[in-house]
C-alpha atoms as a PDB file:
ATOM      1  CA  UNK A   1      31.143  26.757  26.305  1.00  0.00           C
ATOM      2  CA  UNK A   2      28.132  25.875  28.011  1.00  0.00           C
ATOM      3  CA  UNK A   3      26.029  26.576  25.138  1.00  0.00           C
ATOM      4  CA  UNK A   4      28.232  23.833  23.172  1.00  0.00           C
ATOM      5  CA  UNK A   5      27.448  21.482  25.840  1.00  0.00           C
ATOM      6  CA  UNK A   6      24.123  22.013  26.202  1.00  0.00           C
ATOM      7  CA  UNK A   7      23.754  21.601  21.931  1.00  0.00           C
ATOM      8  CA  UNK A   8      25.403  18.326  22.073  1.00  0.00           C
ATOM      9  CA  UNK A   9      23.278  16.682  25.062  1.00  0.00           C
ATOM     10  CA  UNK A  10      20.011  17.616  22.758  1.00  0.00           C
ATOM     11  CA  UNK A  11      21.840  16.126  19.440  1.00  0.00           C
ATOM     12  CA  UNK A  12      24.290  13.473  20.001  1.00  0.00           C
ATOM     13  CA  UNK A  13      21.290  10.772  21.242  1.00  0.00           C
ATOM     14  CA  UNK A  14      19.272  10.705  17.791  1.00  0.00           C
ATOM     15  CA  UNK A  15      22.514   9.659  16.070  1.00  0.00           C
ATOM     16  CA  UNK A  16      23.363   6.795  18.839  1.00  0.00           C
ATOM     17  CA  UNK A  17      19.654   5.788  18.886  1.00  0.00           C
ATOM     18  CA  UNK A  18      18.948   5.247  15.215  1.00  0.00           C
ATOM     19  CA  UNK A  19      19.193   1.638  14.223  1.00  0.00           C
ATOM     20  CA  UNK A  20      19.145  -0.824  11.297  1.00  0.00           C
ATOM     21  CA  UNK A  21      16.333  -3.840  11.895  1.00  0.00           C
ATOM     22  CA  UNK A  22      16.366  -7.027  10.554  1.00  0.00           C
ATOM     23  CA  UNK A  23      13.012  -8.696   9.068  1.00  0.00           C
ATOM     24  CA  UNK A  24      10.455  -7.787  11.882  1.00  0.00           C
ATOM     25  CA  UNK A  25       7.343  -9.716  12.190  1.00  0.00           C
ATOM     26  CA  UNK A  26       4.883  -7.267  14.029  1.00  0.00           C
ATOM     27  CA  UNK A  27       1.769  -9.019  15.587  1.00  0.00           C
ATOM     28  CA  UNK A  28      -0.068  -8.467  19.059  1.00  0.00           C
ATOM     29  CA  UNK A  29       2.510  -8.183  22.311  1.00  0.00           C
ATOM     30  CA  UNK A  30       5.599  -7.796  19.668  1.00  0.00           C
ATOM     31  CA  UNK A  31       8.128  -5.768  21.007  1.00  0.00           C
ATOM     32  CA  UNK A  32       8.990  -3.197  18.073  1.00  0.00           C
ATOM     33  CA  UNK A  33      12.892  -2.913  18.224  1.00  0.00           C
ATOM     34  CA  UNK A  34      13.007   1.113  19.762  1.00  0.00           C
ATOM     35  CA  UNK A  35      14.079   3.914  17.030  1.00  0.00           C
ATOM     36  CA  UNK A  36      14.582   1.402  14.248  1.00  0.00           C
ATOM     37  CA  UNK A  37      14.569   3.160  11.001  1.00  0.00           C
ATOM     38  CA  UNK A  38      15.378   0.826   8.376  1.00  0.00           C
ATOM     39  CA  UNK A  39      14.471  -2.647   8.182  1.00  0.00           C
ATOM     40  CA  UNK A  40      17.309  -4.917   5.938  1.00  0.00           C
ATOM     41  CA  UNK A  41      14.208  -8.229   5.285  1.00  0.00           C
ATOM     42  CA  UNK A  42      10.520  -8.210   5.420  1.00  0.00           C
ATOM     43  CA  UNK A  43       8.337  -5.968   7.643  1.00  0.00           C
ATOM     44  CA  UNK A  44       5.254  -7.877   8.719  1.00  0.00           C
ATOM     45  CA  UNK A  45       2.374  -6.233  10.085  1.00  0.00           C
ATOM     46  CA  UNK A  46      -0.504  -8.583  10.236  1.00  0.00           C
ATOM     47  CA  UNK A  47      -3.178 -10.178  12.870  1.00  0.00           C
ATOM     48  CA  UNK A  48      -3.185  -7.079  14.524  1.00  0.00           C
ATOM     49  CA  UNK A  49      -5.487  -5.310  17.068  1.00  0.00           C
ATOM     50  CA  UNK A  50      -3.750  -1.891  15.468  1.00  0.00           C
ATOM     51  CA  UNK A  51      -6.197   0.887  14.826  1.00  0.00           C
ATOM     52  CA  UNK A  52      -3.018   2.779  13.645  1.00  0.00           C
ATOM     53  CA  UNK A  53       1.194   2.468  12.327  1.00  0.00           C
ATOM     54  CA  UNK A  54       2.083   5.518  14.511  1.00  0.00           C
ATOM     55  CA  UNK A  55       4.266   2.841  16.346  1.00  0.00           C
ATOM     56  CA  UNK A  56       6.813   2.973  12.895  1.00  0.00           C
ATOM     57  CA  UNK A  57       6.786   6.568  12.604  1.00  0.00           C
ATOM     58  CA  UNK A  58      10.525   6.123  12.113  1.00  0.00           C
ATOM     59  CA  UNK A  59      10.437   3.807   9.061  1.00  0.00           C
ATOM     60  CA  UNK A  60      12.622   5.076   6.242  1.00  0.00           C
ATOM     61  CA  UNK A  61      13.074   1.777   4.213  1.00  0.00           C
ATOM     62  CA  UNK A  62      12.207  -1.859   3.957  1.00  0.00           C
ATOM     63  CA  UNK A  63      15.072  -4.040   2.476  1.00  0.00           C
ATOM     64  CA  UNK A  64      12.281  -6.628   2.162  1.00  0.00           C
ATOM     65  CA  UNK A  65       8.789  -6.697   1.516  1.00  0.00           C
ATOM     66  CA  UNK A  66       5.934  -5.081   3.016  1.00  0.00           C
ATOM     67  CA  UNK A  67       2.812  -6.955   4.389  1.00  0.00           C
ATOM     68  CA  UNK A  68      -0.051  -5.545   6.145  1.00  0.00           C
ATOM     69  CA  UNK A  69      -2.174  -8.315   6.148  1.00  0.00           C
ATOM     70  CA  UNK A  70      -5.536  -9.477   8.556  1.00  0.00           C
ATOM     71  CA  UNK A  71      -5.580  -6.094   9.851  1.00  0.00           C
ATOM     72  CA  UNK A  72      -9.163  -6.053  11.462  1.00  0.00           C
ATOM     73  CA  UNK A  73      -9.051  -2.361  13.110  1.00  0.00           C
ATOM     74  CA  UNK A  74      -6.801  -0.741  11.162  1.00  0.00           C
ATOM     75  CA  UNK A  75      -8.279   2.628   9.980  1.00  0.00           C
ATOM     76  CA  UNK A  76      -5.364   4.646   8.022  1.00  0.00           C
ATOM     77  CA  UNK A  77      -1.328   4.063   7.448  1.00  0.00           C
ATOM     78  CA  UNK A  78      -0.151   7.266   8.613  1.00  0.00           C
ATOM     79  CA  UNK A  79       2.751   5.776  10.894  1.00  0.00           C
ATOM     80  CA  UNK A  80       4.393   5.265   7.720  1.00  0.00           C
ATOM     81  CA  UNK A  81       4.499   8.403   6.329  1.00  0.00           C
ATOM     82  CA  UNK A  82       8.059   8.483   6.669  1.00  0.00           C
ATOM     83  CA  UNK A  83       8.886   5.446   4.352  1.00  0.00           C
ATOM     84  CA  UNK A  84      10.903   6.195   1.106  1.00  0.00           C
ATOM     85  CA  UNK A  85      11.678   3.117  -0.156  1.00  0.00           C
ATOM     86  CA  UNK A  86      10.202  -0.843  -0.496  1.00  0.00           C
ATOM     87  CA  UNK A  87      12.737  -2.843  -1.941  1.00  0.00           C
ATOM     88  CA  UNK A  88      11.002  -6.112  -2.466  1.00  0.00           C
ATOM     89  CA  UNK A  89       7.143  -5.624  -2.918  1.00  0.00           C
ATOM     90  CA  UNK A  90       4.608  -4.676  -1.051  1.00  0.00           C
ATOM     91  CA  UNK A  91       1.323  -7.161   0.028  1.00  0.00           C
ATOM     92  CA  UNK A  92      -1.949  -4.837   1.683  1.00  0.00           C
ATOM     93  CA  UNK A  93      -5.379  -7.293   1.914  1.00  0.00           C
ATOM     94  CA  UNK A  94      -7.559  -7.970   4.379  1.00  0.00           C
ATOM     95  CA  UNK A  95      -7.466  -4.926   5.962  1.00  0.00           C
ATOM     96  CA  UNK A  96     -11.831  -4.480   6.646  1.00  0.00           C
ATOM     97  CA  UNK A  97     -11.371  -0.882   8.357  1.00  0.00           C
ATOM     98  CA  UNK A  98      -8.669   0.558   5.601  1.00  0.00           C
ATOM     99  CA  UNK A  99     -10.525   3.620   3.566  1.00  0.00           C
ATOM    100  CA  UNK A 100      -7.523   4.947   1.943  1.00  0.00           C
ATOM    101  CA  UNK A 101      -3.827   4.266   1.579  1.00  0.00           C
ATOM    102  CA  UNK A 102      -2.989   7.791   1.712  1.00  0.00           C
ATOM    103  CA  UNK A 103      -0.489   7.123   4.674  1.00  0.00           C
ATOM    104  CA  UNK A 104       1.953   5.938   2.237  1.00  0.00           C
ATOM    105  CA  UNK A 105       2.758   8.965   0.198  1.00  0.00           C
ATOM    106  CA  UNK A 106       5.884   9.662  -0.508  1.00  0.00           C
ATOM    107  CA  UNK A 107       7.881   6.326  -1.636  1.00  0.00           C
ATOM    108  CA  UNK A 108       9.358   4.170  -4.153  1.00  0.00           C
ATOM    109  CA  UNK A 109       7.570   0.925  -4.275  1.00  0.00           C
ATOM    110  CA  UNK A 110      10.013  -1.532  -6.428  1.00  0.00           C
ATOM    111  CA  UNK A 111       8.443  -5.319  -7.110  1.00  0.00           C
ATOM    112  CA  UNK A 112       4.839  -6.162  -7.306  1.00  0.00           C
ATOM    113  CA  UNK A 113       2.845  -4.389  -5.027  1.00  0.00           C
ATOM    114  CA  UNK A 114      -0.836  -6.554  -4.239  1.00  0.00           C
ATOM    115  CA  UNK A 115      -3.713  -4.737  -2.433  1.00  0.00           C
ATOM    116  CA  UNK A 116      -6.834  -6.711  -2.574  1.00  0.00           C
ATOM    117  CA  UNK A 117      -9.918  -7.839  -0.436  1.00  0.00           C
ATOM    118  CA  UNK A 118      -9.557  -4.340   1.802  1.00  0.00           C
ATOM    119  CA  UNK A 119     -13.811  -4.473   1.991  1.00  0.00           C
ATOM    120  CA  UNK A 120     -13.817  -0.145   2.831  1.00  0.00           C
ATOM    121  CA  UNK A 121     -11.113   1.117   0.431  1.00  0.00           C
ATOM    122  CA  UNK A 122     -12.357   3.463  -1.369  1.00  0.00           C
ATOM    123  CA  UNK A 123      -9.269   5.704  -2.904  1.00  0.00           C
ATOM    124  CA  UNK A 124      -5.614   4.352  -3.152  1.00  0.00           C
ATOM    125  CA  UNK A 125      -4.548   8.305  -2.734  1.00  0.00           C
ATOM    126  CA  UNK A 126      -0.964   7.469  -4.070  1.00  0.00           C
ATOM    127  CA  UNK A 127      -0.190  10.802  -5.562  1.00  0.00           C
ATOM    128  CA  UNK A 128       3.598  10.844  -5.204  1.00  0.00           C
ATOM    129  CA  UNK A 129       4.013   7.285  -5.209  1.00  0.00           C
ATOM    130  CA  UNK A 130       6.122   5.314  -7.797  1.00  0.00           C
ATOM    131  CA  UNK A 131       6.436   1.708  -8.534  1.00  0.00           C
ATOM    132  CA  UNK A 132       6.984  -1.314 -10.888  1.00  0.00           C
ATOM    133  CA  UNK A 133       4.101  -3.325 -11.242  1.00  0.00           C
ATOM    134  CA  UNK A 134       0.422  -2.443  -8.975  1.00  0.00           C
ATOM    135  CA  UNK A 135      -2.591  -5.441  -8.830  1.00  0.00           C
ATOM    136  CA  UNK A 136      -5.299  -4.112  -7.617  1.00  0.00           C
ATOM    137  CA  UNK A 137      -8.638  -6.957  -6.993  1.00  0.00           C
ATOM    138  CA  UNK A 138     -11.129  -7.776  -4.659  1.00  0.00           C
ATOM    139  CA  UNK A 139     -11.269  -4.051  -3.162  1.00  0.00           C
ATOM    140  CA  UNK A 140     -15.595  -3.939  -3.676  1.00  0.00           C
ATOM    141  CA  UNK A 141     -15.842  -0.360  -3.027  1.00  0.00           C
ATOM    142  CA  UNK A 142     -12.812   1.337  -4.423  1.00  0.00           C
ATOM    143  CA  UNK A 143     -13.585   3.494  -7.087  1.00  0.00           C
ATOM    144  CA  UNK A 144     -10.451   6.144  -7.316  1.00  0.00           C
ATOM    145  CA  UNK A 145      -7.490   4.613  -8.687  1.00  0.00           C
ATOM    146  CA  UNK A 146      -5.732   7.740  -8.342  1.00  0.00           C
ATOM    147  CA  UNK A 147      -1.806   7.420  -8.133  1.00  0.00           C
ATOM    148  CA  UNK A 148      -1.862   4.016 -10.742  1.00  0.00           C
ATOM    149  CA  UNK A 149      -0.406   5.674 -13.107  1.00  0.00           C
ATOM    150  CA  UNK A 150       2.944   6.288 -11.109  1.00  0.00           C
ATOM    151  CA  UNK A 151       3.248   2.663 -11.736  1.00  0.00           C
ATOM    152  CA  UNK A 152       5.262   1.347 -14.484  1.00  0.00           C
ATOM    153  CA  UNK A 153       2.815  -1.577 -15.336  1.00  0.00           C
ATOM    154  CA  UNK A 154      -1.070  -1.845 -13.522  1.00  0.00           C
ATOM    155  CA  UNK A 155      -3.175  -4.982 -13.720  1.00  0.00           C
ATOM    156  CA  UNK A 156      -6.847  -3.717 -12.417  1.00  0.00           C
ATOM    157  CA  UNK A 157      -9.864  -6.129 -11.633  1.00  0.00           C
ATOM    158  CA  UNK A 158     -13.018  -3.957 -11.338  1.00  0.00           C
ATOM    159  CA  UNK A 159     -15.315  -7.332 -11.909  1.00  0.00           C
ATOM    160  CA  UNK A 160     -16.026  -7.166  -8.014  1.00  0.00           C
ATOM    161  CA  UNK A 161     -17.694  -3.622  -8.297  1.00  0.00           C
ATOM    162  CA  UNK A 162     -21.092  -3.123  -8.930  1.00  0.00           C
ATOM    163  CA  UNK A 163     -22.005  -1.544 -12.156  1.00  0.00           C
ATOM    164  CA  UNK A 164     -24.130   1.451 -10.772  1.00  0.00           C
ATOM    165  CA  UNK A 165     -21.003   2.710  -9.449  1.00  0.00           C
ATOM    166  CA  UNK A 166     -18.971   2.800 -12.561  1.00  0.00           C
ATOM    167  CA  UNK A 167     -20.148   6.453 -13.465  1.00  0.00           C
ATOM    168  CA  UNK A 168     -18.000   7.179 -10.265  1.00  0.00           C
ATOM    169  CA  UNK A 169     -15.041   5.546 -10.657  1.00  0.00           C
ATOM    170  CA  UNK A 170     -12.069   7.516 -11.395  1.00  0.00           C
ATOM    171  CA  UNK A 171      -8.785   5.787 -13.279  1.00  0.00           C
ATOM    172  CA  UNK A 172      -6.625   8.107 -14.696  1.00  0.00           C
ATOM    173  CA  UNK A 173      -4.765   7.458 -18.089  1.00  0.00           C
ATOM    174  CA  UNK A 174      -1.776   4.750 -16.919  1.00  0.00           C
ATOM    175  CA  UNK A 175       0.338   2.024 -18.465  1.00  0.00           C
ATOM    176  CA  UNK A 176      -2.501  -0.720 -17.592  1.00  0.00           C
ATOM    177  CA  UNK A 177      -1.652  -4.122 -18.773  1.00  0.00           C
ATOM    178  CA  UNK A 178      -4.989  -5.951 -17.760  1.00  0.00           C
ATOM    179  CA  UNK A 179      -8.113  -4.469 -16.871  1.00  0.00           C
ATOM    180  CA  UNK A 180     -11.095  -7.035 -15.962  1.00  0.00           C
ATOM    181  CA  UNK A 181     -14.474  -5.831 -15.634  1.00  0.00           C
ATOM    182  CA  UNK A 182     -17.571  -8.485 -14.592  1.00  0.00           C
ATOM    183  CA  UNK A 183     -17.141 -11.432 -17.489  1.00  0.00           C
ATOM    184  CA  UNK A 184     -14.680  -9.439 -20.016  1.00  0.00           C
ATOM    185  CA  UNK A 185     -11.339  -7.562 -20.226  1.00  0.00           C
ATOM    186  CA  UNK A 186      -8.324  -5.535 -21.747  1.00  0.00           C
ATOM    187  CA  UNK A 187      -5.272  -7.378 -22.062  1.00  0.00           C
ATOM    188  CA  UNK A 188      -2.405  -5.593 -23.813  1.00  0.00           C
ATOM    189  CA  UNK A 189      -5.187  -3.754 -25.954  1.00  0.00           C
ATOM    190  CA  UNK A 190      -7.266  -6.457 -26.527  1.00  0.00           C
ATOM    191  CA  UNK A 191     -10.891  -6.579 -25.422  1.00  0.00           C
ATOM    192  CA  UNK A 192     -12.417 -10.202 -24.156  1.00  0.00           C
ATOM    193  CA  UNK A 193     -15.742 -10.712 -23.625  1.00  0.00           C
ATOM    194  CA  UNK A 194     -17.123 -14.071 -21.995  1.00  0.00           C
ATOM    195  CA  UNK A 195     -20.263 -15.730 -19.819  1.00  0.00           C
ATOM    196  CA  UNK A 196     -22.402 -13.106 -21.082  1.00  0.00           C
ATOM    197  CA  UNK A 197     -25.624 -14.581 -21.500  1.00  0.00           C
ATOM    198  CA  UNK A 198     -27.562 -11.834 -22.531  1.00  0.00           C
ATOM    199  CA  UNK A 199     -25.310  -9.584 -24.677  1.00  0.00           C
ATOM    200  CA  UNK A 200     -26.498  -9.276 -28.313  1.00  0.00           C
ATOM    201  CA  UNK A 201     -24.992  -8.575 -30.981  1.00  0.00           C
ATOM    202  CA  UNK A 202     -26.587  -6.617 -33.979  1.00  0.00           C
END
C-alpha cells in the first residue's frame, strides 16, 4: 500500500499542472502562465532580452501563430524543442544573434511560415520539419537551406547574399515556387533577368 501511495504523490501533479494558454504575448517582466503546454491564439515572443526559449520547454502546440520577432540576444530556439504543431503560421526576423533554427525540429508548421532579416543565420537545420508554404529573404549569411524541401511550396530570395558565397550554398531539390537571385529569378520555371547593366549577350 505504501508503495501505491508513494506512486501517486510523484504522478498525480503533472496531470493537475498541465494547462491550456490562451494567446500569450511574451516580452521583458511577462509572467509566462506556469506548465502551460498548449497555447489556443498567437504565441508572441518579441523585444526580448532572451538569450534562450528554455522558459517554454513545455510547448506542445500553438493554436495561433508563432512570432519571434526583435529578438536582440537570442542565440538558439532550443526551449521549443518540444513543439509539434503551429496551426496558423509562423513569423522569425530580426533575430541579430540567431545562427540556426535547429531548436525547432520536430513539428508541423501549417500557414506561411516568414524568416527574414536574422543578420547571423546561417543554416535553417529543419530536417524533420514539415510545412505549407516557407519565405525565406533578407537572411545575408544563410547559405544551407536544408529542411526547404519538407515544405509544400518555398519562395527563396538569395539577392541579399554575396556572390562569392554561392559555391557554398546548399539548397536541396524542393517544390520552390520563386527563387530571386541579385536582379533576376525563377518563377514557376521561368527565368527573369533585369537591371543588369553589364550582361551580354552573344
Amino acid at each position: 500500500m505504501k508503495s501505491q501511495v508513494i506512486l501517486l504523490m510523484v504522478f498525480l501533479p503533472s496531470v493537475i499542472q498541465s494547462i491550456v494558454c490562451q494567446s500569450v504575448d511574451f516580452r521583458n517582466n511577462t509572467i509566462f502562465p506556469p506548465n502551460c503546454t498548449t497555447i489556443h491564439g498567437d504565441f508572441a515572443i518579441t523585444d526580448t532580452n532572451l538569450t534562450n526559449l528554455l522558459w517554454f520547454t513545455g510547448i506542445v502546440e500553438v493554436g495561433g501563430k508563432l512570432l519571434i520577432q526583435d529578438n536582440y540576444d537570442l542565440e538558439g530556439l532550443d526551449g521549443l524543442s518540444s513543439l509539434a504543431l503551429v496551426s496558423n503560421g509562423v513569423v522569425i526576423s530580426n533575430n541579430p544573434l540567431l545562427p540556426n533554427l535547429t531548436g525547432i525540429a520536430n513539428c508541423t508548421l501549417l500557414g506561411v511560415t516568414k524568416v527574414y532579416n536574422n543578420s547571423m543565420l546561417t543554416e535553417l537545420g529543419w530536417r524533420n520539419v514539415m510545412g505549407d508554404i516557407l519565405e525565406v529573404s533578407g537572411n545575408v549569411k544563410l547559405l544551407d537551406f536544408g529542411g526547404i524541401q519538407h515544405f509544400n511550396e518555398s519562395h527563396i530570395d538569395l539577392s541579399v547574399i554575396d556572390m562569392v558565397h554561392w559555391k557554398d550554398l546548399t539548397v536541396p531539390a524542393a517544390r520552390i515556387k520563386i527563387l530571386k537571385f541579385s536582379n533576376c529569378s525563377v518563377e514557376n520555371g521561368g527565368l527573369v533577368v533585369s537591371s543588369n547593366t553589364q550582361f551580354q549577350t552573344g
